[in-house]
Protein backbone atom coordinates (compact mmCIF):
# COMPACT_ATOMS: atom_id res chain seq x y z
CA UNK A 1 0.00 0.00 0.00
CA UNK A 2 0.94 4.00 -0.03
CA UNK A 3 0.24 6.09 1.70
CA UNK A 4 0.71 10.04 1.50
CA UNK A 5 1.90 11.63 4.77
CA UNK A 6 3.03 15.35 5.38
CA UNK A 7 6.56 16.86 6.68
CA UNK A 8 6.78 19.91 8.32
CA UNK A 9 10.37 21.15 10.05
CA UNK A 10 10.14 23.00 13.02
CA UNK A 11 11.62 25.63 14.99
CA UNK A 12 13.90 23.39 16.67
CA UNK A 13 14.81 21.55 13.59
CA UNK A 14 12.96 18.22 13.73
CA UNK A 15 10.63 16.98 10.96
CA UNK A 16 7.04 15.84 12.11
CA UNK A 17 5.20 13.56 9.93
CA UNK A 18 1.51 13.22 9.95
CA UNK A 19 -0.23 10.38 7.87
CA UNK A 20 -3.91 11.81 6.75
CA UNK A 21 -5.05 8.48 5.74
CA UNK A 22 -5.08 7.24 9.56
CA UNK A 23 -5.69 9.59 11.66
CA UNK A 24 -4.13 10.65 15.14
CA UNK A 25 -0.97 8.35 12.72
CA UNK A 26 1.99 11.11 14.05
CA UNK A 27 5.22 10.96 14.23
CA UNK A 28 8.80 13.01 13.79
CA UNK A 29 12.45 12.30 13.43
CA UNK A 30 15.70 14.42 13.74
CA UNK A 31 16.47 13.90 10.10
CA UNK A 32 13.90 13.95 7.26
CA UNK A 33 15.08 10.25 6.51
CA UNK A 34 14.45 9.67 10.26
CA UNK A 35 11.22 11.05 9.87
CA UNK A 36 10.13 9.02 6.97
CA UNK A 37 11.06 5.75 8.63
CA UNK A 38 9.66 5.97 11.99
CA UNK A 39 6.20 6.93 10.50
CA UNK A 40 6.36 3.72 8.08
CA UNK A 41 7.10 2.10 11.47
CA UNK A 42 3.88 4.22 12.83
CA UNK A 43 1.84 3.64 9.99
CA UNK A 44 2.53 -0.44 9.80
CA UNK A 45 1.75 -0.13 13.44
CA UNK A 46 -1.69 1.76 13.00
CA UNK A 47 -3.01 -1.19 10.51
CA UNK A 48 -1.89 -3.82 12.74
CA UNK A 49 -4.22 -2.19 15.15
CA UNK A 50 -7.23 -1.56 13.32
CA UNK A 51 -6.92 -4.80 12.42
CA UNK A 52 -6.99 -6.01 15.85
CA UNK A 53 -9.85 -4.30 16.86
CA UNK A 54 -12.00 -4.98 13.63
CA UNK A 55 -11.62 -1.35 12.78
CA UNK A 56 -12.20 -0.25 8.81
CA UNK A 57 -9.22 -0.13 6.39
CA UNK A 58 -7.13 3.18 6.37
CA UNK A 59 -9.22 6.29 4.17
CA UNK A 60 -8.29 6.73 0.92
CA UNK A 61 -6.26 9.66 -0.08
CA UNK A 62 -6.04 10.70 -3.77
CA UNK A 63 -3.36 13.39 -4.60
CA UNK A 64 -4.70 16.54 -6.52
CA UNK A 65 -2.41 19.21 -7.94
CA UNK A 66 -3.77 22.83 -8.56
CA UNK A 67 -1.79 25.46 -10.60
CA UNK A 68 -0.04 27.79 -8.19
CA UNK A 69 -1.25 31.39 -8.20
């Protein structure tokens, strides 16, 4: 599966990642890379879970792209 997630640096320098798809799915890393893995870690994780609990399969997320203005 893939998934889409978000990266946003912050003051301090670290990278959070957020996966849309499954939500409260968080995470953050000192590196970008960092980042990345531990919220395929997080995301593996989340599915595992809703498995578990006979929760729904993750949302669907479709990537749009708009013209910039």
């Amino acid at each position: 599966m893939r998934f889409l997630v978000t990266i946003e640096q912050d003051e301090a320098g670290y990278y959070a990642v957020e996966c849309p798809a499954l939500p409260g799915c968080v995470s953050q890393g000192g590196t970008r890379e960092e980042a990345l893995a531990n919220i395929e870690e997080a995301i593996l994780l989340s599915i595992e879970t809703r498995k578990a609990h006979g929760l729904p399969p993750p949302m669907e997320v479709a990537e749009v792209e708009v013209a910039a203005l």
